[in-house]
PDB file of N, CA and C in Angstrom:
ATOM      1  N   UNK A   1      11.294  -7.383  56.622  1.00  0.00           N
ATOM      2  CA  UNK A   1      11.245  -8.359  55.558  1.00  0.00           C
ATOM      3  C   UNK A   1      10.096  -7.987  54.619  1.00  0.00           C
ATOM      4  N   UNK A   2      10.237  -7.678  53.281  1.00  0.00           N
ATOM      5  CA  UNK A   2       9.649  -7.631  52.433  1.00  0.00           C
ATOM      6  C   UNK A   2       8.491  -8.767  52.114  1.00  0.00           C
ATOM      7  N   UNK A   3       7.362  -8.417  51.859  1.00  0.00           N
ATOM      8  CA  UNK A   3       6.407  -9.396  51.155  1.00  0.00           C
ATOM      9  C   UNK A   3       6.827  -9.968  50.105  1.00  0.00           C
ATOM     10  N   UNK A   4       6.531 -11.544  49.716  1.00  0.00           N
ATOM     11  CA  UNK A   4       6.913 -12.490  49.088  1.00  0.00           C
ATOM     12  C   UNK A   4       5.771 -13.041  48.186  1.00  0.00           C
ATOM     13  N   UNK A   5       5.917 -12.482  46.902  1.00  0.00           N
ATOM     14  CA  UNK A   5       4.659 -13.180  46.169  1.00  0.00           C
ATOM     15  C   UNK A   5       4.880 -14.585  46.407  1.00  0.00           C
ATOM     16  N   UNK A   6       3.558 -15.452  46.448  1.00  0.00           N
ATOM     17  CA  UNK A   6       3.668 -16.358  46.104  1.00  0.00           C
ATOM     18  C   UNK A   6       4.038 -17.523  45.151  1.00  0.00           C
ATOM     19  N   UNK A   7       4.326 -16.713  44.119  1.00  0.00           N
ATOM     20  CA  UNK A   7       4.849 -17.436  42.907  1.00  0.00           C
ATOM     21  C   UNK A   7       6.579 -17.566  43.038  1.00  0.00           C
ATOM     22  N   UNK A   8       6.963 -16.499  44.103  1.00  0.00           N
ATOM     23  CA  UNK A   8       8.396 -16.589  44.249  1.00  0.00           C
ATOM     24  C   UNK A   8       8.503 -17.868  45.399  1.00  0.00           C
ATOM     25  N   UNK A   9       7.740 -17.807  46.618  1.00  0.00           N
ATOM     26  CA  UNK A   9       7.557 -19.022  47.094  1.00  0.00           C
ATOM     27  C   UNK A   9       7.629 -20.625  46.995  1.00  0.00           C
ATOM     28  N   UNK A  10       6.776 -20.308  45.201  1.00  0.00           N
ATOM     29  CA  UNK A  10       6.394 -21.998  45.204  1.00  0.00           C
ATOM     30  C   UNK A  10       7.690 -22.186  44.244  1.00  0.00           C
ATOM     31  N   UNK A  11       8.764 -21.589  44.253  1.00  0.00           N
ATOM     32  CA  UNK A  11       9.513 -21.778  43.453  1.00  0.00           C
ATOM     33  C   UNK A  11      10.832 -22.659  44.848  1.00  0.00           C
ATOM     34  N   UNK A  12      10.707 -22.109  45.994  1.00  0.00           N
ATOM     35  CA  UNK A  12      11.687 -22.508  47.025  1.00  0.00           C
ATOM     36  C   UNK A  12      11.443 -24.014  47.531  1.00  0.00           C
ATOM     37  N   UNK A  13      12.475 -24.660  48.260  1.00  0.00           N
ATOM     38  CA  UNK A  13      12.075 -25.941  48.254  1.00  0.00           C
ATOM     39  C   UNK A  13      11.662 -25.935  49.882  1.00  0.00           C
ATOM     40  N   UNK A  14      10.965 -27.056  50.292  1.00  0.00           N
ATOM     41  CA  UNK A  14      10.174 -27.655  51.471  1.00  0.00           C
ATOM     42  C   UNK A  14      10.989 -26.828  52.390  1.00  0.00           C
ATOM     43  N   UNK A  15      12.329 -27.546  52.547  1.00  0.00           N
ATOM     44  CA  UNK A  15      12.811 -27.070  53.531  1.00  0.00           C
ATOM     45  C   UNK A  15      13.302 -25.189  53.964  1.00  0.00           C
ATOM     46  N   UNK A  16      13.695 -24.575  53.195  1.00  0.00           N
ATOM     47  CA  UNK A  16      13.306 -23.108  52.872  1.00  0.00           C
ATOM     48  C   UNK A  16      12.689 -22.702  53.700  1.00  0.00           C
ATOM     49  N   UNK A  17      11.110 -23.247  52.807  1.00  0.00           N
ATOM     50  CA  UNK A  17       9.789 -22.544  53.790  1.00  0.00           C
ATOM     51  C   UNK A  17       9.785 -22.728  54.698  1.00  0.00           C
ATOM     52  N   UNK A  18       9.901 -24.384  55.402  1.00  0.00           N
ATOM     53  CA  UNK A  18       9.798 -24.321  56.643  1.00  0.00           C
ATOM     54  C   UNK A  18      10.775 -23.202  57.509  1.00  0.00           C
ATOM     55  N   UNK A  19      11.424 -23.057  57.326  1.00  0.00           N
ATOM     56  CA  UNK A  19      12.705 -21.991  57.832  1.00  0.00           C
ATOM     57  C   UNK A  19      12.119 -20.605  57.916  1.00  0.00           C
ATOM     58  N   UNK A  20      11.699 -20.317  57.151  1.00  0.00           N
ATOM     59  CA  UNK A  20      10.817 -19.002  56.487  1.00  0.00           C
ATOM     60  C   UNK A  20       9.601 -18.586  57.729  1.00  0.00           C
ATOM     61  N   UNK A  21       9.111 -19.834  57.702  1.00  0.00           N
ATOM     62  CA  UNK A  21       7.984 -19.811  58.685  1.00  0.00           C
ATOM     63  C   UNK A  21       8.203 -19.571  59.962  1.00  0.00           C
ATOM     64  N   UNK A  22       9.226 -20.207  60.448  1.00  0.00           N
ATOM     65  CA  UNK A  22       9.728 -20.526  61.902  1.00  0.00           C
ATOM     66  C   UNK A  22      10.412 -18.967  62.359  1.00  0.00           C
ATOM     67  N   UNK A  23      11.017 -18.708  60.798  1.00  0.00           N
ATOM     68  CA  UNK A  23      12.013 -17.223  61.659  1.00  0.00           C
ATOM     69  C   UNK A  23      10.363 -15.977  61.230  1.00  0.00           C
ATOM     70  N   UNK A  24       9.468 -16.031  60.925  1.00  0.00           N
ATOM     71  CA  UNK A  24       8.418 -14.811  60.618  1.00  0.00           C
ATOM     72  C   UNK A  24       7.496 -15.361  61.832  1.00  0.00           C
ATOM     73  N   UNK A  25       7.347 -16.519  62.251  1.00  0.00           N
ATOM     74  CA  UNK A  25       6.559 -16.465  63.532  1.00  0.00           C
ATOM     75  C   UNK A  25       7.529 -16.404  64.537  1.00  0.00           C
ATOM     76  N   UNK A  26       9.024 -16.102  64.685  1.00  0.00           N
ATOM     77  CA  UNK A  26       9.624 -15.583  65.837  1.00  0.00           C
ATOM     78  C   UNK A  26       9.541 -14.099  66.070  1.00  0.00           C
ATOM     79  N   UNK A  27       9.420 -13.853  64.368  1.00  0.00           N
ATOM     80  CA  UNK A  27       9.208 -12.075  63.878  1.00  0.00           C
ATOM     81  C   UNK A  27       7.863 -11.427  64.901  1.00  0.00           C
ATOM     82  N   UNK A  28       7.136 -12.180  64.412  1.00  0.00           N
ATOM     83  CA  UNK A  28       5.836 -12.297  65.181  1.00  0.00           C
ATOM     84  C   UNK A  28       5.638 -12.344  66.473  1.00  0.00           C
ATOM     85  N   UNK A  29       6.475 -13.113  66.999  1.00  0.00           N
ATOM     86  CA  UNK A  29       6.293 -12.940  68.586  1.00  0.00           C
ATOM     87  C   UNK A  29       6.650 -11.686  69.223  1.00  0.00           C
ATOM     88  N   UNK A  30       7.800 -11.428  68.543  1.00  0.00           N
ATOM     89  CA  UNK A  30       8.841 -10.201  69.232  1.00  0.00           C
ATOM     90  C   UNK A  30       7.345  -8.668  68.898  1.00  0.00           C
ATOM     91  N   UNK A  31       6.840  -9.112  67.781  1.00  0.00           N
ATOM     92  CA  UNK A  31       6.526  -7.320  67.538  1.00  0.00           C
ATOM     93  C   UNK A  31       5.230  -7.943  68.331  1.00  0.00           C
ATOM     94  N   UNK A  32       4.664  -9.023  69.014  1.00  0.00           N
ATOM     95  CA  UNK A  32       3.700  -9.110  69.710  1.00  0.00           C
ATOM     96  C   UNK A  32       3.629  -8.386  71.081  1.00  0.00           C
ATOM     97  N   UNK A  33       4.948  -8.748  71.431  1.00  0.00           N
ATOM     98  CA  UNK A  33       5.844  -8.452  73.137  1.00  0.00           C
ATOM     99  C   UNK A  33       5.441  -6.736  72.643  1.00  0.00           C
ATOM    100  N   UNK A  34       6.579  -6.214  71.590  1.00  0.00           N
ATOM    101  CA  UNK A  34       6.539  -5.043  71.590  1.00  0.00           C
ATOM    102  C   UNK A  34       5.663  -4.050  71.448  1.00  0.00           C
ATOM    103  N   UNK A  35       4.047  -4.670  71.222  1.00  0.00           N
ATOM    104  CA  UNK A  35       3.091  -4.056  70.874  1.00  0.00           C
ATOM    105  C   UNK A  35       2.422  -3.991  72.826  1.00  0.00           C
ATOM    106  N   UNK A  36       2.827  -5.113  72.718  1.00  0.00           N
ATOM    107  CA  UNK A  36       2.562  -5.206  74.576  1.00  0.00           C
ATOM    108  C   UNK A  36       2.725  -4.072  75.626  1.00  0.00           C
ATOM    109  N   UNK A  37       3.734  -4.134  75.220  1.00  0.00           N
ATOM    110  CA  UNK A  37       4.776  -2.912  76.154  1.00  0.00           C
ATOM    111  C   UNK A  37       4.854  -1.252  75.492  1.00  0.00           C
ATOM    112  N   UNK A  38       4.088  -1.515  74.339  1.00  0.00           N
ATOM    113  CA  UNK A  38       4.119  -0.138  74.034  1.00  0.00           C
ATOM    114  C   UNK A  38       5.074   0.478  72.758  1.00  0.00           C
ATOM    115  N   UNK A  39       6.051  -0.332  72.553  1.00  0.00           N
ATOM    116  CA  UNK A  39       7.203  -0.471  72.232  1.00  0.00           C
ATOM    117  C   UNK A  39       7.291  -0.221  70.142  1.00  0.00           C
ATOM    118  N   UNK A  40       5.943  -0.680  69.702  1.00  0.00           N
ATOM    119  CA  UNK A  40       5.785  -0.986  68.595  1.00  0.00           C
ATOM    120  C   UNK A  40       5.360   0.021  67.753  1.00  0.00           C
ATOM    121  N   UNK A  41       5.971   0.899  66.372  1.00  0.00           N
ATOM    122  CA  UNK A  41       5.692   2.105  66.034  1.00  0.00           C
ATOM    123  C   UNK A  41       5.063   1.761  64.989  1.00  0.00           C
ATOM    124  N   UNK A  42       5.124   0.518  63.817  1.00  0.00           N
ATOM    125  CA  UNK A  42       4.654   0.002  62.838  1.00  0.00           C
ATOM    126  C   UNK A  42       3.961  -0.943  62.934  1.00  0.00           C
ATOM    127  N   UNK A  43       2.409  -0.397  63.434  1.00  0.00           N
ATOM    128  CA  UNK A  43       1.485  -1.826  64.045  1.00  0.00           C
ATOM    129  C   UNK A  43       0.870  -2.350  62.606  1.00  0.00           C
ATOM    130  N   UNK A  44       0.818  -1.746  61.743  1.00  0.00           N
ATOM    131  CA  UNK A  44       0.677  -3.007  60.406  1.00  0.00           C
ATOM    132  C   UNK A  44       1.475  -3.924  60.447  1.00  0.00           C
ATOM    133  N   UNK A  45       3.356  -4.103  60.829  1.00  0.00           N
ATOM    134  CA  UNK A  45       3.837  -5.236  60.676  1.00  0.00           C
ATOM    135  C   UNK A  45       3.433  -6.759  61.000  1.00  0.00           C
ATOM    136  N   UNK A  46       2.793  -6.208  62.045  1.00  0.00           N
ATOM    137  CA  UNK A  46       1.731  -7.847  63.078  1.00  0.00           C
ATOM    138  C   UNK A  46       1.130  -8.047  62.017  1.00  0.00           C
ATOM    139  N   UNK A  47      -0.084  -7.200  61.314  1.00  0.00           N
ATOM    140  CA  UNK A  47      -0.952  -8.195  60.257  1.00  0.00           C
ATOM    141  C   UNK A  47      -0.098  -8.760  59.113  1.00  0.00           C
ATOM    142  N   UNK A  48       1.356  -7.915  58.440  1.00  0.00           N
ATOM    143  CA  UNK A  48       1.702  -8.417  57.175  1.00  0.00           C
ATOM    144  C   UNK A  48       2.362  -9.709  57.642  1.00  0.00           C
ATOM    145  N   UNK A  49       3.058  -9.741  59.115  1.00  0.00           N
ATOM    146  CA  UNK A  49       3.569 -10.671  59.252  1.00  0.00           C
ATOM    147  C   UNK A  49       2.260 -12.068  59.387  1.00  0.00           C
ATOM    148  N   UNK A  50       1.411 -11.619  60.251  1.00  0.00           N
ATOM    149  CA  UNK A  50       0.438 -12.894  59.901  1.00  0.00           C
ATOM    150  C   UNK A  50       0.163 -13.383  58.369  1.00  0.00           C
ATOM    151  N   UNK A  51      -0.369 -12.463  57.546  1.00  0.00           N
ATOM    152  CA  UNK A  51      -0.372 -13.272  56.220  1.00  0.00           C
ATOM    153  C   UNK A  51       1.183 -13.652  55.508  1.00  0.00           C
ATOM    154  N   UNK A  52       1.796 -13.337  55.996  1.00  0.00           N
ATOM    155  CA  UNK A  52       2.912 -13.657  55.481  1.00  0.00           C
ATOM    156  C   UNK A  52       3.389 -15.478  55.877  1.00  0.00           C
ATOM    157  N   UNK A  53       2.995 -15.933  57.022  1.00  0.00           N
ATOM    158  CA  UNK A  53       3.198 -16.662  57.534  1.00  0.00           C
ATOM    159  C   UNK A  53       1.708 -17.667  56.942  1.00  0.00           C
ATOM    160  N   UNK A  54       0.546 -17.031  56.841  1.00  0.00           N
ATOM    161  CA  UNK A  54      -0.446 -17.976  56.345  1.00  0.00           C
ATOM    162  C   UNK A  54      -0.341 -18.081  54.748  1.00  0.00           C
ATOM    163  N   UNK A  55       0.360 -17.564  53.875  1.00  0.00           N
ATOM    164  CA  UNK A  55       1.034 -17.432  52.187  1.00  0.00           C
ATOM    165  C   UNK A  55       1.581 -18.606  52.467  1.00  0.00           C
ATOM    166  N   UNK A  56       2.780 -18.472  53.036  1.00  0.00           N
ATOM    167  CA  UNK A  56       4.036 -19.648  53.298  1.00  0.00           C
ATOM    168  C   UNK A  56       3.244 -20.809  53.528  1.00  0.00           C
ATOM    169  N   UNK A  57       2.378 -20.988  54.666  1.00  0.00           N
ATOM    170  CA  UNK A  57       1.718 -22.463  54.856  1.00  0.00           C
ATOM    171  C   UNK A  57       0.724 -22.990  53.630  1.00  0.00           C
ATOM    172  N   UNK A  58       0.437 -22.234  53.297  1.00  0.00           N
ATOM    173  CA  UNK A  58      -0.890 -22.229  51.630  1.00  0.00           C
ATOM    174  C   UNK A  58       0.277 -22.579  50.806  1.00  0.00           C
ATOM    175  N   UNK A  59       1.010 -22.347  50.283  1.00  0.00           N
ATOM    176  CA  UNK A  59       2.409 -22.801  49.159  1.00  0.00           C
ATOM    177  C   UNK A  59       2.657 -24.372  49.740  1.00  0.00           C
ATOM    178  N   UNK A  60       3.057 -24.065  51.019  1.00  0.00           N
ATOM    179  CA  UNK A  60       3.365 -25.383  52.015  1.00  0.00           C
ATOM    180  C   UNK A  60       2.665 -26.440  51.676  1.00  0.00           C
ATOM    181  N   UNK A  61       1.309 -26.229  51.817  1.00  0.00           N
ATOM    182  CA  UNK A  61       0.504 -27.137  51.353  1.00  0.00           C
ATOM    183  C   UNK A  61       0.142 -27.622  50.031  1.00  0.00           C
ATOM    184  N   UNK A  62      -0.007 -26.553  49.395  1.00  0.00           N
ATOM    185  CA  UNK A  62       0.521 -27.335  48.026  1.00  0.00           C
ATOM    186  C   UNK A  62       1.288 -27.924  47.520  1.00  0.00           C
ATOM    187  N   UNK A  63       2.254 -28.019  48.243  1.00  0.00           N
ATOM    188  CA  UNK A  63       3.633 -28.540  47.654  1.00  0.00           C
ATOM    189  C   UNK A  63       3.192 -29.800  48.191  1.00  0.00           C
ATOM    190  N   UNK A  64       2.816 -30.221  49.522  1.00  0.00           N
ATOM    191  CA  UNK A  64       2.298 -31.445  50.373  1.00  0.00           C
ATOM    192  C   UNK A  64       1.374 -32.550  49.350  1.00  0.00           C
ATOM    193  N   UNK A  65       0.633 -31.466  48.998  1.00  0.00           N
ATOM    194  CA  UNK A  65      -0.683 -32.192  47.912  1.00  0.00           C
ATOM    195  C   UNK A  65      -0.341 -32.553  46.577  1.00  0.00           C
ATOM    196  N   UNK A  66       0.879 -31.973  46.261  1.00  0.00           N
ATOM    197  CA  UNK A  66       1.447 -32.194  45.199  1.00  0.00           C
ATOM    198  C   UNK A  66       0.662 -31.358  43.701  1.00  0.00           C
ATOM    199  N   UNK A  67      -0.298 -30.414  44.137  1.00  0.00           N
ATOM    200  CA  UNK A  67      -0.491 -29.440  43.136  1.00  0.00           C
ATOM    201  C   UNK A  67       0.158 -28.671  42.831  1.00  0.00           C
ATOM    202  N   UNK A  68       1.158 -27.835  43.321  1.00  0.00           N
ATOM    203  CA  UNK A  68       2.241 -27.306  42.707  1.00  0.00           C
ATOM    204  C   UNK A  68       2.075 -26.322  41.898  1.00  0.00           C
ATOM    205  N   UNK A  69       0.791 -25.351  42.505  1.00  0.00           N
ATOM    206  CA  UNK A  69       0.145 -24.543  41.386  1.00  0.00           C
ATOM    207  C   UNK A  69      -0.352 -25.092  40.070  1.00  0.00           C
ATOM    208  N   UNK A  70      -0.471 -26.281  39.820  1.00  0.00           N
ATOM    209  CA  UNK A  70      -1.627 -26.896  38.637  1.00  0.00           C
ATOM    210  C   UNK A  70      -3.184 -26.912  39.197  1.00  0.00           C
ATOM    211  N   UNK A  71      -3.606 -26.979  37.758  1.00  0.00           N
ATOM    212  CA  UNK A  71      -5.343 -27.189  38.314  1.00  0.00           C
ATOM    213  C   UNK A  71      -5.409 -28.194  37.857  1.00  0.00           C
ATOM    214  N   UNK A  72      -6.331 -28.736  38.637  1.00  0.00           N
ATOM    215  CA  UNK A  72      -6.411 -30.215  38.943  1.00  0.00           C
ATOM    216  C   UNK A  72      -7.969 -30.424  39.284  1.00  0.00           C
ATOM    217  N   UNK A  73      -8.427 -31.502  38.197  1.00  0.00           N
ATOM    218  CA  UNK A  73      -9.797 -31.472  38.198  1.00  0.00           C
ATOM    219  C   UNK A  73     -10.151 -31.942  39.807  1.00  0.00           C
ATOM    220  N   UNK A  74     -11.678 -31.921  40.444  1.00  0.00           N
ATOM    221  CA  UNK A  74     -11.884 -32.120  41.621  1.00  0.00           C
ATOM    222  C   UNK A  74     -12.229 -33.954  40.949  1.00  0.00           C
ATOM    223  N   UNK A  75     -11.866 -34.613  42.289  1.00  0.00           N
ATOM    224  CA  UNK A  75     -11.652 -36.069  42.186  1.00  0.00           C
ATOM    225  C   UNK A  75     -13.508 -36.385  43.077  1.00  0.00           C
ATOM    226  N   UNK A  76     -13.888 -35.390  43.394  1.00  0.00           N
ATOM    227  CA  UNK A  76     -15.280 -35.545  43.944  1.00  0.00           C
ATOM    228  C   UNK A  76     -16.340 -35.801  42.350  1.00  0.00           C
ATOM    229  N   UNK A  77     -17.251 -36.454  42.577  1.00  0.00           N
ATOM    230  CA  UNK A  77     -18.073 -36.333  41.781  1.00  0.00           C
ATOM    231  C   UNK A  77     -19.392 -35.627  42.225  1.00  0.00           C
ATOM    232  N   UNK A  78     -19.996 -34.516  41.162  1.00  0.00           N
ATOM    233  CA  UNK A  78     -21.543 -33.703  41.940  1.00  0.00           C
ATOM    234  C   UNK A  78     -22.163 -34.862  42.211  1.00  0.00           C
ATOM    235  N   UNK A  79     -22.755 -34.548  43.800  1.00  0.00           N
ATOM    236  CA  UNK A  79     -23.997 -35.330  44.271  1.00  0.00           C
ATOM    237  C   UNK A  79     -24.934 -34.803  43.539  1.00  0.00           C
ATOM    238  N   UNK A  80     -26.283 -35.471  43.584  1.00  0.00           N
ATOM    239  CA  UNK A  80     -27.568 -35.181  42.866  1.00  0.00           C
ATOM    240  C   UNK A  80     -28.717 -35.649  44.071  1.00  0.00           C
ATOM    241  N   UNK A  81     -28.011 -35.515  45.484  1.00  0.00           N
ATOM    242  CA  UNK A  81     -29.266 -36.034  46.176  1.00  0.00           C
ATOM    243  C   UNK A  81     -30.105 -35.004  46.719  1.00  0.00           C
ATOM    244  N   UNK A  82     -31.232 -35.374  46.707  1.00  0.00           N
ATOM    245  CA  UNK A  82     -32.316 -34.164  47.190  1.00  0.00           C
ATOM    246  C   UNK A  82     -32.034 -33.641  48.574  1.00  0.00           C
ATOM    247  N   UNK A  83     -32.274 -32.548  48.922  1.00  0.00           N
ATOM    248  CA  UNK A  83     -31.825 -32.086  49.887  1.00  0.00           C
ATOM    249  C   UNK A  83     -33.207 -32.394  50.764  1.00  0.00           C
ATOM    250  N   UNK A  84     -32.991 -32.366  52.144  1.00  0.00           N
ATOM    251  CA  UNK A  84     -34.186 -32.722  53.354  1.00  0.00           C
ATOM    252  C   UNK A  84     -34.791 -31.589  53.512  1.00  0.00           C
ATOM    253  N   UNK A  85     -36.081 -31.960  53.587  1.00  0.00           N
ATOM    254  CA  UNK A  85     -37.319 -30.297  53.631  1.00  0.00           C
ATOM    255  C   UNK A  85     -37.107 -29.814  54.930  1.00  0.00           C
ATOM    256  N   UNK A  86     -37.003 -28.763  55.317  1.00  0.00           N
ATOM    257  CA  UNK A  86     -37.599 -27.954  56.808  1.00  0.00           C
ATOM    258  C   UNK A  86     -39.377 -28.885  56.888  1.00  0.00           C
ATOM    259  N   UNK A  87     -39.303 -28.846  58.334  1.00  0.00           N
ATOM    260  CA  UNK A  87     -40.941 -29.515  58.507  1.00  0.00           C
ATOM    261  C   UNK A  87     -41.134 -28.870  59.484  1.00  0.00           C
TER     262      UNK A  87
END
């Protein structure tokens, strides 16, 4: 499975990803076993598949928060309190 910009991502709906996720961490298990046993000739696939799977949950979550790739001012306001001395 090919890498998935994220912009192609935030374009898919909730349910998609979740799907997405579930079959790249089954991906994941199998080349885990196979790295186990010896079995595994393309040991980069384990890392692309990990970020591949942490992309998907980062989109995921935006979609949750409802940013949706907008910027969105922070709803925090700067503190101004003095910080405590070392003594």
């Amino acid at each position: 499975m090919p890498t998935t910009k994220p912009s192609e991502l935030r374009k898919l709906p909730v349910q998609e990803l979740q799907k997405r996720i579930q079959d790249t961490k089954k991906e994941l298990m199998e080349l885990r076993f196979q790295s186990s046993i010896g079995q595994l000739d393309k040991n980069h696939r384990v890392t692309q598949a990990k970020r591949e799977i942490a992309r998907m949950l980062t989109v995921l979550g935006e979609k949750a928060r409802g940013a949706d790739g907008e910027s969105q001012p922070s709803s925090k306001p700067a503190s101004k309190k003095p910080r405590a001395r070392k003594a």
